[in-house]
C-alpha atoms as a PDB file:
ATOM      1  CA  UNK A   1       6.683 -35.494   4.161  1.00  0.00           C
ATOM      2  CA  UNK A   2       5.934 -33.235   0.841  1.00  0.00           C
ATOM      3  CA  UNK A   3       2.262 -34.342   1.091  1.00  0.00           C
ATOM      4  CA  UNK A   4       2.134 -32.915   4.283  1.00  0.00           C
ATOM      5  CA  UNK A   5       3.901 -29.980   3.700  1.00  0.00           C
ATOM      6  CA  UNK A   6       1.666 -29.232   1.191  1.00  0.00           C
ATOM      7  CA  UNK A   7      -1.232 -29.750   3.527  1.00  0.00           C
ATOM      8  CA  UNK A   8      -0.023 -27.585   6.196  1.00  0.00           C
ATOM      9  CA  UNK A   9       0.547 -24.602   3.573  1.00  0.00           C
ATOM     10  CA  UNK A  10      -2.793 -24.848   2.673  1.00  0.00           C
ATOM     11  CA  UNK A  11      -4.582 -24.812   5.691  1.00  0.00           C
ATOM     12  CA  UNK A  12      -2.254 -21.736   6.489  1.00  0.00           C
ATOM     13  CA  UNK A  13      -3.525 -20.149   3.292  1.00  0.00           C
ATOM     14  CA  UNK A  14      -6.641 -20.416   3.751  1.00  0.00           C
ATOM     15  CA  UNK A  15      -6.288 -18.974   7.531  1.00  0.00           C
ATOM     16  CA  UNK A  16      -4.562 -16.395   5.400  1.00  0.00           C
ATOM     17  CA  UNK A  17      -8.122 -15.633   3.396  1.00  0.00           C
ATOM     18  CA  UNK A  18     -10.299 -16.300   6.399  1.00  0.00           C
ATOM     19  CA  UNK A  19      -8.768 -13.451   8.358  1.00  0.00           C
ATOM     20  CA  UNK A  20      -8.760 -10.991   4.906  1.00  0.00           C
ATOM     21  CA  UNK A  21     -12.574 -11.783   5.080  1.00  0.00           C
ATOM     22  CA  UNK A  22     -12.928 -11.317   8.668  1.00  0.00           C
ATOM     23  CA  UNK A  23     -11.327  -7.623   8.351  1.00  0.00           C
ATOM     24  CA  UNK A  24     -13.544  -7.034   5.095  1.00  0.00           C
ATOM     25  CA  UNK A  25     -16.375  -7.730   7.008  1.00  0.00           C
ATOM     26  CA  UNK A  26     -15.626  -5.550   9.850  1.00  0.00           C
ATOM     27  CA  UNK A  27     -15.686  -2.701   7.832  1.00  0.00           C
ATOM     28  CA  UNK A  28     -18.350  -3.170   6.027  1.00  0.00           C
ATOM     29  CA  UNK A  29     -20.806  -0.928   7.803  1.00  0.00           C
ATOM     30  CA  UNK A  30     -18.281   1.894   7.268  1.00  0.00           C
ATOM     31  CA  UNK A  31     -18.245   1.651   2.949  1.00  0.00           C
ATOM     32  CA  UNK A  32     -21.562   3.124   2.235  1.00  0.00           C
ATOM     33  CA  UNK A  33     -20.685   6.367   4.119  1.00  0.00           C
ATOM     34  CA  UNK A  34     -17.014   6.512   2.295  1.00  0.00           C
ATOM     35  CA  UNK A  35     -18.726   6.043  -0.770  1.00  0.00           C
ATOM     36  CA  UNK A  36     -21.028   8.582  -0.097  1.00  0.00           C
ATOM     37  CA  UNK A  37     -18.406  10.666   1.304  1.00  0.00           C
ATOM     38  CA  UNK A  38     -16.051   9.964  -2.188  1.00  0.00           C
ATOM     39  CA  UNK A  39     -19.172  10.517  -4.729  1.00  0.00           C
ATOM     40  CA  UNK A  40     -19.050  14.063  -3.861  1.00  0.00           C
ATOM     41  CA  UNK A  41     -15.563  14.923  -2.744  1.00  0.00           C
ATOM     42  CA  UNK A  42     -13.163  12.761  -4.344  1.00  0.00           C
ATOM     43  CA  UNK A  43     -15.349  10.885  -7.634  1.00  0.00           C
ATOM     44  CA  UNK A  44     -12.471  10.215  -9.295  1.00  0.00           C
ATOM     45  CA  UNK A  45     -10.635   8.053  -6.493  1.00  0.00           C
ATOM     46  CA  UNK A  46     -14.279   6.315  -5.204  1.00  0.00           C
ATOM     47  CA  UNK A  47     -14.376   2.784  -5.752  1.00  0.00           C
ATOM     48  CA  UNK A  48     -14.978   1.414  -2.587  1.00  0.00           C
ATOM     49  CA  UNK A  49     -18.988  -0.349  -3.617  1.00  0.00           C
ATOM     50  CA  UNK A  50     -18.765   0.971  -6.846  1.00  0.00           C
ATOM     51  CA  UNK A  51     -17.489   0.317 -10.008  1.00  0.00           C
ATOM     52  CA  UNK A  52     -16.750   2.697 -12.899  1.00  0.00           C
ATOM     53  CA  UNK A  53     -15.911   2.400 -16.932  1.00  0.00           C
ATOM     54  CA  UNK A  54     -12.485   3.722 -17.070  1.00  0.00           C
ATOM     55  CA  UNK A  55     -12.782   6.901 -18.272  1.00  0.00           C
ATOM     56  CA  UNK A  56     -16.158   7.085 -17.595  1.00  0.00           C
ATOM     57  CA  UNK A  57     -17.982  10.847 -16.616  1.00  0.00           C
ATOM     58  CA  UNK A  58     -18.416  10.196 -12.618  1.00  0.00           C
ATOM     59  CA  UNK A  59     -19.236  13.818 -11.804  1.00  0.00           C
ATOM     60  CA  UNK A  60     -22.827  13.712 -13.744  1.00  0.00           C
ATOM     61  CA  UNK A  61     -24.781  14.263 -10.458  1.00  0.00           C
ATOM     62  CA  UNK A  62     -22.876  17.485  -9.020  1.00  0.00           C
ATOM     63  CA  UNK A  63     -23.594  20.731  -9.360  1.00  0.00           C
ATOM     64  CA  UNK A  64     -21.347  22.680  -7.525  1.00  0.00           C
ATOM     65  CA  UNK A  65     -17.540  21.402  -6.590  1.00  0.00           C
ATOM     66  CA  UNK A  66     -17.063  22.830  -3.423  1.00  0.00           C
ATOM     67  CA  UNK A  67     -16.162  19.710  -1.743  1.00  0.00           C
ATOM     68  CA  UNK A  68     -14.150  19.038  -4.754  1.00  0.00           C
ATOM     69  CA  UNK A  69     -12.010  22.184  -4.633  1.00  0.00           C
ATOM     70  CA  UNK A  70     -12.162  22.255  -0.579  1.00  0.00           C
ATOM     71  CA  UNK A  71     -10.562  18.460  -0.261  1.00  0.00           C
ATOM     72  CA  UNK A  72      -7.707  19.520  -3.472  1.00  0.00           C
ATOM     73  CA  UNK A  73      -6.866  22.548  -1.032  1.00  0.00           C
ATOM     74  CA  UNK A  74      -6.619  21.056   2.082  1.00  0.00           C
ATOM     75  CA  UNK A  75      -4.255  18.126   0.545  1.00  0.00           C
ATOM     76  CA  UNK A  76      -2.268  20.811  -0.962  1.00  0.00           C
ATOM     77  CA  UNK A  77      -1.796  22.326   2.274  1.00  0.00           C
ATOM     78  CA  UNK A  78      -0.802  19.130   4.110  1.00  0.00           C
ATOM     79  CA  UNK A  79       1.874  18.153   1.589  1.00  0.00           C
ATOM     80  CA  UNK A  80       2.993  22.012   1.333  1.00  0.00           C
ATOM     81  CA  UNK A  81       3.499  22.351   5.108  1.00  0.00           C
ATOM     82  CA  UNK A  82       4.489  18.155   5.965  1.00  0.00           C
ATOM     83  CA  UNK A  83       6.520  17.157   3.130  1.00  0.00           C
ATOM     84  CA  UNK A  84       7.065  19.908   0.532  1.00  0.00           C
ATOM     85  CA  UNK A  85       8.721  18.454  -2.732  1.00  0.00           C
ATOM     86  CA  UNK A  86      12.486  19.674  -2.836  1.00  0.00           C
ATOM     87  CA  UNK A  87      12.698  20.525   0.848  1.00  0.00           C
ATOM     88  CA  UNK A  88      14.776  19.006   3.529  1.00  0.00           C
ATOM     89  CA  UNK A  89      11.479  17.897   5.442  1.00  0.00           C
ATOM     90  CA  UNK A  90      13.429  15.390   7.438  1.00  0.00           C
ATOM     91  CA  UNK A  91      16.736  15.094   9.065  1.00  0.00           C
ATOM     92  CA  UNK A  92      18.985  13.108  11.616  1.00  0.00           C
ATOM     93  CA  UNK A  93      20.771  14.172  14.638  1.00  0.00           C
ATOM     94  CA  UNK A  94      22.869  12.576  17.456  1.00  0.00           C
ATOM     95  CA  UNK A  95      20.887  10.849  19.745  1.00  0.00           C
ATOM     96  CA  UNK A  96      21.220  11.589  23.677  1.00  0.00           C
ATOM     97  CA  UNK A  97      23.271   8.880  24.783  1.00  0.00           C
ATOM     98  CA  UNK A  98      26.432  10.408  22.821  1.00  0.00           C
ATOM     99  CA  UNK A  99      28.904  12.627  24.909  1.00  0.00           C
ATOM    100  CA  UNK A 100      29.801  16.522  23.106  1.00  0.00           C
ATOM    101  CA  UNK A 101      32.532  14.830  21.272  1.00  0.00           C
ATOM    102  CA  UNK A 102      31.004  11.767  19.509  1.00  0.00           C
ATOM    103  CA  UNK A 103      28.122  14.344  18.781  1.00  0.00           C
ATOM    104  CA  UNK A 104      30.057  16.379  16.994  1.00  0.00           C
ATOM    105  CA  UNK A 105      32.131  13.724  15.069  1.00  0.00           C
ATOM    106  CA  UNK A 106      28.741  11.984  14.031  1.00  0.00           C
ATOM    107  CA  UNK A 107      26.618  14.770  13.085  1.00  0.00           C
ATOM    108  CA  UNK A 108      27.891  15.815   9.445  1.00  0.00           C
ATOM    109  CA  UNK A 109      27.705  11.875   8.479  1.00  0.00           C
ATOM    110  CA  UNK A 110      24.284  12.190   9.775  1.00  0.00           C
ATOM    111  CA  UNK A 111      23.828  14.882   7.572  1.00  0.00           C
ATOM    112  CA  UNK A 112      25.152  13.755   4.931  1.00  0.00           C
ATOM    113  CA  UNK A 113      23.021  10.340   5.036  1.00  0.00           C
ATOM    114  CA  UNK A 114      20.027  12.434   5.597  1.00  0.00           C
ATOM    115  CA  UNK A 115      21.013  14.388   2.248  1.00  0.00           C
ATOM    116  CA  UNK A 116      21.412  11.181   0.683  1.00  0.00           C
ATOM    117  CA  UNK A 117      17.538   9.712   1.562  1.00  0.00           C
ATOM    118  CA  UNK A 118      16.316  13.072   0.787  1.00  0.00           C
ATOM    119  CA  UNK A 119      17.765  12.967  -2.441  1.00  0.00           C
ATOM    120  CA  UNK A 120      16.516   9.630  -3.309  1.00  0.00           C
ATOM    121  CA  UNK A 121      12.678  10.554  -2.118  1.00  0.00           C
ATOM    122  CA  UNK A 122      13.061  13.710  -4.710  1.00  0.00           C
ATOM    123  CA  UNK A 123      13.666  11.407  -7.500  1.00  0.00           C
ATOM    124  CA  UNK A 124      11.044   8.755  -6.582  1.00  0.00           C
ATOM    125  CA  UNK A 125       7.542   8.995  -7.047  1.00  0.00           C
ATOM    126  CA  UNK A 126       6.920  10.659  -3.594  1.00  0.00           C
ATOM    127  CA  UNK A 127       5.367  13.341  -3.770  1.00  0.00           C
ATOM    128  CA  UNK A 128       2.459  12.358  -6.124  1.00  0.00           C
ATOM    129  CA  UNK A 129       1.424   8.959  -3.949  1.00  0.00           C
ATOM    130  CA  UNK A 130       1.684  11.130  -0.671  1.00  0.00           C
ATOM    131  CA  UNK A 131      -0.815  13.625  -2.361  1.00  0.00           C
ATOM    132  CA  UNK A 132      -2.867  11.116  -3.423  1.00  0.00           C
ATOM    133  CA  UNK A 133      -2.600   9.772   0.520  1.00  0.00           C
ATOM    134  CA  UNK A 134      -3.613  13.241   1.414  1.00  0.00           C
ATOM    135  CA  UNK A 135      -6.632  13.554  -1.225  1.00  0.00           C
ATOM    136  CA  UNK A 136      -8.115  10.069   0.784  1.00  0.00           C
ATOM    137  CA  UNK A 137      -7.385  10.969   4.351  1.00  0.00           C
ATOM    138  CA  UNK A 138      -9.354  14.236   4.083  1.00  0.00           C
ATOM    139  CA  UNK A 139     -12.240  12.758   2.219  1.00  0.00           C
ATOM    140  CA  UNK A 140     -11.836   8.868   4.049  1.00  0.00           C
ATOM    141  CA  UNK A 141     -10.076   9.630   6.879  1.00  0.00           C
ATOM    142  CA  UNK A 142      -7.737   7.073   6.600  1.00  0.00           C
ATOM    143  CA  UNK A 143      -4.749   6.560   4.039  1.00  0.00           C
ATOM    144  CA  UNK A 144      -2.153   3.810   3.132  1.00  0.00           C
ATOM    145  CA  UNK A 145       1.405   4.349   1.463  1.00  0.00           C
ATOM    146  CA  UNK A 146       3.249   1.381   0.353  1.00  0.00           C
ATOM    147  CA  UNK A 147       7.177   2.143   0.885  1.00  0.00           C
ATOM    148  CA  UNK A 148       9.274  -0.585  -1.239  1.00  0.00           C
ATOM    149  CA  UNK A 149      12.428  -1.104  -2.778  1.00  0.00           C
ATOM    150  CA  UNK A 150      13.256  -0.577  -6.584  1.00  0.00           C
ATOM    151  CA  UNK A 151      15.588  -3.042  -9.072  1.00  0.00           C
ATOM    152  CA  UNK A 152      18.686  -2.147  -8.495  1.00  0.00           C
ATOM    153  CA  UNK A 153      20.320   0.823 -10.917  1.00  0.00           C
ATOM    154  CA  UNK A 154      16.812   2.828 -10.621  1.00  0.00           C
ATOM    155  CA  UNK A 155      16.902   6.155 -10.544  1.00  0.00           C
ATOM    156  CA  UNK A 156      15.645   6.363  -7.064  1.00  0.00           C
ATOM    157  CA  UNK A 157      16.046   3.374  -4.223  1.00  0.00           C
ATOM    158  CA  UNK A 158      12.495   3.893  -3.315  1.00  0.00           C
ATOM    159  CA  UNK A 159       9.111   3.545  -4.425  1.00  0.00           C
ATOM    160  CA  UNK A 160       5.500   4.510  -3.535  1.00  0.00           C
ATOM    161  CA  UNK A 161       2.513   3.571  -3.408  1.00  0.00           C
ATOM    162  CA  UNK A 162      -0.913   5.192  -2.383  1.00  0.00           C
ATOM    163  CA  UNK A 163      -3.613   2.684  -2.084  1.00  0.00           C
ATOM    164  CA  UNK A 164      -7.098   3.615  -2.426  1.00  0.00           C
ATOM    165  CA  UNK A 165      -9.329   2.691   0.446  1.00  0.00           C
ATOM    166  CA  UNK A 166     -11.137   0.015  -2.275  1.00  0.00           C
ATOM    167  CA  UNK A 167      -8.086  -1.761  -2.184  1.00  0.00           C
ATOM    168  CA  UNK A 168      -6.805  -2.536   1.189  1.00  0.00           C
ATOM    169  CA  UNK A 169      -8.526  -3.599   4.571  1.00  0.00           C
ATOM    170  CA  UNK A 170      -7.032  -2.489   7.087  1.00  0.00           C
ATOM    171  CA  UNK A 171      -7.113  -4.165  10.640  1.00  0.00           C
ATOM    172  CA  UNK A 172      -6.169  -2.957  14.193  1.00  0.00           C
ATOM    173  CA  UNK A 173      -3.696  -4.855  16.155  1.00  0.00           C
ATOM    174  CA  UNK A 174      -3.802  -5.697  20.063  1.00  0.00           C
ATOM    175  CA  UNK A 175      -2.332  -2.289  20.888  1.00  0.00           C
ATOM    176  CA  UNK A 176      -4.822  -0.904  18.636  1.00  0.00           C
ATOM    177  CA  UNK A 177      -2.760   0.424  15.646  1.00  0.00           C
ATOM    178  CA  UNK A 178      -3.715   0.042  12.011  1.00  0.00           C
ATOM    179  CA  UNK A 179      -0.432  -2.741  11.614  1.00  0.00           C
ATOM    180  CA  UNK A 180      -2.121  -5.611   9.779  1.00  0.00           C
ATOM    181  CA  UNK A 181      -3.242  -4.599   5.858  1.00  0.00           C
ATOM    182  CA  UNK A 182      -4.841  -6.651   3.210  1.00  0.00           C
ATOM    183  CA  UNK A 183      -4.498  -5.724  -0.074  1.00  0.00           C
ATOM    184  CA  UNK A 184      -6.064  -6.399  -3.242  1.00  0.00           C
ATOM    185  CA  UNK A 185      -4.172  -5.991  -6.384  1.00  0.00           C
ATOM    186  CA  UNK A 186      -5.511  -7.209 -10.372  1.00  0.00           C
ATOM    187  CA  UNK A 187      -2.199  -7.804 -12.258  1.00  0.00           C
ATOM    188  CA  UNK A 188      -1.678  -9.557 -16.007  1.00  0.00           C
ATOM    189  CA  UNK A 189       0.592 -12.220 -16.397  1.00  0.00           C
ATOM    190  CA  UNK A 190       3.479 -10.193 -17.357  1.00  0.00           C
ATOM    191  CA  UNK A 191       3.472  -7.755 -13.932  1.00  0.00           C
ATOM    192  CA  UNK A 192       2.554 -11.059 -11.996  1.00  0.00           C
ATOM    193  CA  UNK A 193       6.120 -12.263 -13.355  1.00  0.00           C
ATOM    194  CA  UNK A 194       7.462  -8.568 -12.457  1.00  0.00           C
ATOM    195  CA  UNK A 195       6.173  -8.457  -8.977  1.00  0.00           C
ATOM    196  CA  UNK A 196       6.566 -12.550  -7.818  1.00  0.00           C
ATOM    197  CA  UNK A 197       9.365 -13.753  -9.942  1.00  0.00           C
ATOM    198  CA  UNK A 198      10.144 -16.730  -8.113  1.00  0.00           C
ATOM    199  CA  UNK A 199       6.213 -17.307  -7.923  1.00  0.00           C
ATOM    200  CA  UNK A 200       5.399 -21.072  -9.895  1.00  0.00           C
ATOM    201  CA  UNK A 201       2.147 -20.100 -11.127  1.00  0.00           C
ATOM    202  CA  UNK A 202      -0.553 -23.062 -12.413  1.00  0.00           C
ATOM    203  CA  UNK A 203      -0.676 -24.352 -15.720  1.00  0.00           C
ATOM    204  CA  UNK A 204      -3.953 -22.769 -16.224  1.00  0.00           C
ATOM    205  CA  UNK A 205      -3.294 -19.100 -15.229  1.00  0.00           C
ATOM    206  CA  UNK A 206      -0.289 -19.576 -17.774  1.00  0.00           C
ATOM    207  CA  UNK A 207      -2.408 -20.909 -20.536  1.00  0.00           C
ATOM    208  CA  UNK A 208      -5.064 -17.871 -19.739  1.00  0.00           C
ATOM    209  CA  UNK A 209      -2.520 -15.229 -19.559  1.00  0.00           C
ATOM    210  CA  UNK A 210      -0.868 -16.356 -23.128  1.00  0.00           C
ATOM    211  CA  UNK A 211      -4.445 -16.494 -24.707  1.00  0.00           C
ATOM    212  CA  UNK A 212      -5.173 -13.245 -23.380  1.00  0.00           C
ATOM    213  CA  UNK A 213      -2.715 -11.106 -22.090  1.00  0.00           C
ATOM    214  CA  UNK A 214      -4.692  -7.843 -20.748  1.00  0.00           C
ATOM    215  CA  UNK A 215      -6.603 -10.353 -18.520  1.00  0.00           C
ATOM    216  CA  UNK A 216      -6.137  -9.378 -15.172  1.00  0.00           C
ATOM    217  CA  UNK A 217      -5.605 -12.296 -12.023  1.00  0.00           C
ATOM    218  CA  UNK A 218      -6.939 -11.208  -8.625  1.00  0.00           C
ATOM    219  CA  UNK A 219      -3.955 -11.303  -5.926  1.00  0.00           C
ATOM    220  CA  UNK A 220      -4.159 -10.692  -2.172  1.00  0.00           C
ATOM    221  CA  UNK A 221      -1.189  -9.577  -0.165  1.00  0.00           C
ATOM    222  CA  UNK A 222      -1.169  -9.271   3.090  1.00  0.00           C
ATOM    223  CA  UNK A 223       0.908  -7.985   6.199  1.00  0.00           C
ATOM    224  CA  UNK A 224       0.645  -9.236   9.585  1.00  0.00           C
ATOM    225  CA  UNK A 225       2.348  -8.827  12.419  1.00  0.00           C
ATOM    226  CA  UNK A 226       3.761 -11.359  14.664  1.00  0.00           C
ATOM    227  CA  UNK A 227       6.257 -11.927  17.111  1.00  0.00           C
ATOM    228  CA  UNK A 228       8.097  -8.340  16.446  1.00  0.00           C
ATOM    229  CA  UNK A 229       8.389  -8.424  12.556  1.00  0.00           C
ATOM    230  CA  UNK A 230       5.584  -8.292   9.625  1.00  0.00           C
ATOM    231  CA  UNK A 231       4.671 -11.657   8.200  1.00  0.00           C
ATOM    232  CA  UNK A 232       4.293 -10.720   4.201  1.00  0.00           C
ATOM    233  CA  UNK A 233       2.014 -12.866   1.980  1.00  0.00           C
ATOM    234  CA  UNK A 234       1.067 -12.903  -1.503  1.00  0.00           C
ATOM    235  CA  UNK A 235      -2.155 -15.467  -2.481  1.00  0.00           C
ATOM    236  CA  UNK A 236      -3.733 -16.001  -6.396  1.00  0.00           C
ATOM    237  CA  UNK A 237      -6.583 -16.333  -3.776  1.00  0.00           C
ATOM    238  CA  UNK A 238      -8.830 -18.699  -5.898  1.00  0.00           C
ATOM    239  CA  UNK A 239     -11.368 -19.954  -3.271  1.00  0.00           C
ATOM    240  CA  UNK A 240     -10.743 -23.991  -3.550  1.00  0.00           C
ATOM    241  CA  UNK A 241      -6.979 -23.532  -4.341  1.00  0.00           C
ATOM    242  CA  UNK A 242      -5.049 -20.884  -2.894  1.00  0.00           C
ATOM    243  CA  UNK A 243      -1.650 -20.283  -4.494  1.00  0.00           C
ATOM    244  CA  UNK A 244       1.395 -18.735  -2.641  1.00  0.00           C
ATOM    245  CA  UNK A 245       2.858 -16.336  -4.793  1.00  0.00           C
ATOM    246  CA  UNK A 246       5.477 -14.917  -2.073  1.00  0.00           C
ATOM    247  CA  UNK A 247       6.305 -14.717   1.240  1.00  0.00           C
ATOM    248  CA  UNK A 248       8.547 -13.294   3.172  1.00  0.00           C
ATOM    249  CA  UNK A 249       9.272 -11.077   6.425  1.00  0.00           C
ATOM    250  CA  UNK A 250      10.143  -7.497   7.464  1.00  0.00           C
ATOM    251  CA  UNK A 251      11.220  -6.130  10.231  1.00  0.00           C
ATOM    252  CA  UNK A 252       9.046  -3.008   9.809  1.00  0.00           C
ATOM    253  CA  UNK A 253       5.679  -3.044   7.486  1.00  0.00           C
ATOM    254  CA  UNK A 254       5.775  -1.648   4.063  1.00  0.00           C
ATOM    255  CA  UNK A 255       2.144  -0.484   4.365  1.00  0.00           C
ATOM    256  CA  UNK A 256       2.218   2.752   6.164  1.00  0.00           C
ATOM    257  CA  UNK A 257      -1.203   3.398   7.472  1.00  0.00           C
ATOM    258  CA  UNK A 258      -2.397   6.763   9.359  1.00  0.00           C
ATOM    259  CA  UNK A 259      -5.336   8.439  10.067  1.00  0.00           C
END
């Protein structure tokens, strides 16, 4: 029955990978003309068929930074006029189906719950990821914020995010939103312990990790909807043996995805 098990988780897996490289290949066309589009706009953040020395020069070939300066402006603006930092930018109200009197009753608790969220996004790490969501979607058009829960006793309940277009394929459902992400993460041994503790990792990524701890291990997460929640996997995708790392479900996605 284990054997089987085993078999089935597999095969599901590598459905898992299959559909990751299905996306990837639908947007393929589109990465030369983001690249382009990143090389002179945004060098710093353009990865997408490119690599780059860390800390290497990637601004050698311009000559003039008026994309550069036009793209910092225009994301300043968005997160100035959408979601300024230390602003009520948000906040909750009775809905219509109340009469006058539980309106009135329910309101200030509203309030003071949307107080309470606002507080916790001012302490988090919101307002740099959302300007770095802003930087891509006026340079790539399209952005991605992770939204996920801290450790409990963290300053803030909340954390963010902002992942580069190089690191997430993004796929449209059948009503045609961007709800179904891939994403590609390179974590050492010690953050893949951080981010999948329950995760039983193989022998040999153990043995690597100990013998070289800034290695980093290629991970794929991915979430998918299905059947009115978000299917959330995590894969050590190594092509002839897949490893599940995590799974789990939400009832909304963590990857918020806009263009």
């Amino acid at each position: 029955m284990e054997l089987a098990n085993n078999k089935n988780e597999t095969a599901d897996l590598t459905r898992f990978i299959r559909g990751f490289e299905t996306a990837r290949n639908h947007r393929m066309n589109w990465e030369s003309h983001w690249q382009e589009c990143y090389d002179f706009a945004l060098p710093q953040r353009g990865t997408i068929t490119r690599s780059f020395i860390p800390g290497g020069k990637r601004i050698n070939s311009l000559y003039d930074a008026t994309a550069m300066d036009s793209v910092d402006q225009l994301a300043a603006s968005l997160l100035g006029h959408l979601t300024p930092p230390w602003s009520q930018w948000f906040g909750f109200k009775p809905g219509p189906d109340l009469n006058e009197a539980e309106a009135q009753a329910i309101a200030p608790l509203l309030e003071k719950a949307a107080k309470t969220i606002q507080a916790h996004f001012d302490r988090s790490n919101f307002a740099v990821e959302i300007h770095q969501c802003f930087l891509d979607l006026a340079v790539g058009g399209t952005s991605t914020l992770y939204f996920e829960e801290t450790a409990p006793g963290s300053d803030s309940a909340f954390k963010f995010s902002a992942v580069p277009l190089s690191d997430i394929v993004l796929e449209e459902g059948e009503h045609g939103f961007l709800d179904t992400s891939y994403r590609q993460l390179s974590l050492n041994l010690s953050k893949l312990f951080v981010r999948y503790p329950d995760a039983e990792l193989p022998l040999s990524i153990l043995r690597q990790g100990d013998q070289n701890p800034d290695h980093k291990f290629d991970v794929l997460e991915g979430v998918i909807p299905n059947k009115g929640v978000y299917e959330f996997i995590a894969v050590f995708a190594d092509d002839a043996n897949p490893v599940l790392l995590k799974r789990g479900r939400f009832d909304t996605s963590p990857a918020i995805s806009f263009r």
